[in-house]
Protein backbone atom coordinates (compact mmCIF):
# COMPACT_ATOMS: atom_id res chain seq x y z
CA UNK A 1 0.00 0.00 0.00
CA UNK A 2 1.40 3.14 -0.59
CA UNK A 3 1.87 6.21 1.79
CA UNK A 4 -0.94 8.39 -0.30
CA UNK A 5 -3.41 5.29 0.94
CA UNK A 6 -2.59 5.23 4.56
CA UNK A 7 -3.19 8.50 5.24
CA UNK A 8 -1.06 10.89 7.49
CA UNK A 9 1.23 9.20 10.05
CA UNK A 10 -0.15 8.47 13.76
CA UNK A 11 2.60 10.58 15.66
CA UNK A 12 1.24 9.85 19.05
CA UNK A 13 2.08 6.12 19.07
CA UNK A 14 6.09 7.34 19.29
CA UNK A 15 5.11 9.37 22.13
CA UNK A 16 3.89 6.07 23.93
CA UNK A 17 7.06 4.19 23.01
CA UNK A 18 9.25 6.78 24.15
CA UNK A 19 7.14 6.90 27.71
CA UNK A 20 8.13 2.97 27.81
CA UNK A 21 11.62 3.99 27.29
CA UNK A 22 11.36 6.40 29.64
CA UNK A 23 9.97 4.52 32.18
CA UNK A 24 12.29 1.39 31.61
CA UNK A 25 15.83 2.05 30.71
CA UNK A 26 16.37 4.51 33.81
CA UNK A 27 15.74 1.31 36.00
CA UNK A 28 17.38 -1.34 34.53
CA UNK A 29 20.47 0.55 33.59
CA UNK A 30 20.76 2.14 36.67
CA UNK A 31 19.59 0.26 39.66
CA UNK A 32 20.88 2.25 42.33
CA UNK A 33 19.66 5.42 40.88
CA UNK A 34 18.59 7.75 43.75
CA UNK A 35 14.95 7.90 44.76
CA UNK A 36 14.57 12.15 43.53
CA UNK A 37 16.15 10.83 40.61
CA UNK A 38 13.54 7.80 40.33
CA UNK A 39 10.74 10.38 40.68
CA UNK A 40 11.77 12.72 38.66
CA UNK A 41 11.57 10.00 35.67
CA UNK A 42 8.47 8.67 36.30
CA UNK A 43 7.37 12.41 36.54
CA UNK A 44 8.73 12.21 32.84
CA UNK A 45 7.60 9.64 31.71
CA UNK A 46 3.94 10.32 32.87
CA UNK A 47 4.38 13.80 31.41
CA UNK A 48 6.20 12.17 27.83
CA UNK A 49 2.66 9.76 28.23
CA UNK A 50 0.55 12.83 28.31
CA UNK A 51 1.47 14.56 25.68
CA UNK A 52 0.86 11.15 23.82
CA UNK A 53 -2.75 11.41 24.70
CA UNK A 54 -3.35 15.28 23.57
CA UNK A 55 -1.50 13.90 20.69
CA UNK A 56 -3.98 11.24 19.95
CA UNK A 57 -6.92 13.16 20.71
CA UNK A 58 -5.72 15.30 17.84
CA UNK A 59 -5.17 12.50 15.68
CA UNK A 60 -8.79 10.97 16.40
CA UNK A 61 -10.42 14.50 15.79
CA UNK A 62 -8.84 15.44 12.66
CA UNK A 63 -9.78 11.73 11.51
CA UNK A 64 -12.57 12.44 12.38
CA UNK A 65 -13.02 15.63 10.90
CA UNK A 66 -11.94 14.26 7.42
CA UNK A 67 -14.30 11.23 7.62
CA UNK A 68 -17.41 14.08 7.47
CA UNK A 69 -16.00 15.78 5.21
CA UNK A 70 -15.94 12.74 2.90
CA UNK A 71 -19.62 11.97 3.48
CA UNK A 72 -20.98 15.32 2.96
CA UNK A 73 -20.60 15.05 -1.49
């Protein structure tokens, strides 16, 4: 399929991924990481995880949007 037929690119899904990473690597690479440290990832990673949803809400209304715009020839 080519990229015309898929539409435009779902951005939000790397925002998700990079909240795993986030999340993940900080702990297993460094497992006596101290605990201000610890939060202040997590406090990341949450924030990394919501921009991923205002992302997506984006995404969903602008798909949305084009899917009435379709029906209404």
């Amino acid at each position: 399929m080519s990229a015309a037929g898929r539409g435009r690119p779902e951005t939000s899904v790397w925002y998700f991924v990079g909240a795993v990473f986030i999340f993940a690597v900080p702990n297993l690479v460094f497992r006596d990481i101290e605990l201000w440290a610890r939060i202040g990832v997590i406090a990341l990673g949450f924030a990394v995880m919501a921009a991923g949803f205002v992302q997506l809400r984006r995404e969903i209304t602008a798909k949305g949007d084009r899917d009435s715009d379709a029906g209404d020839d």
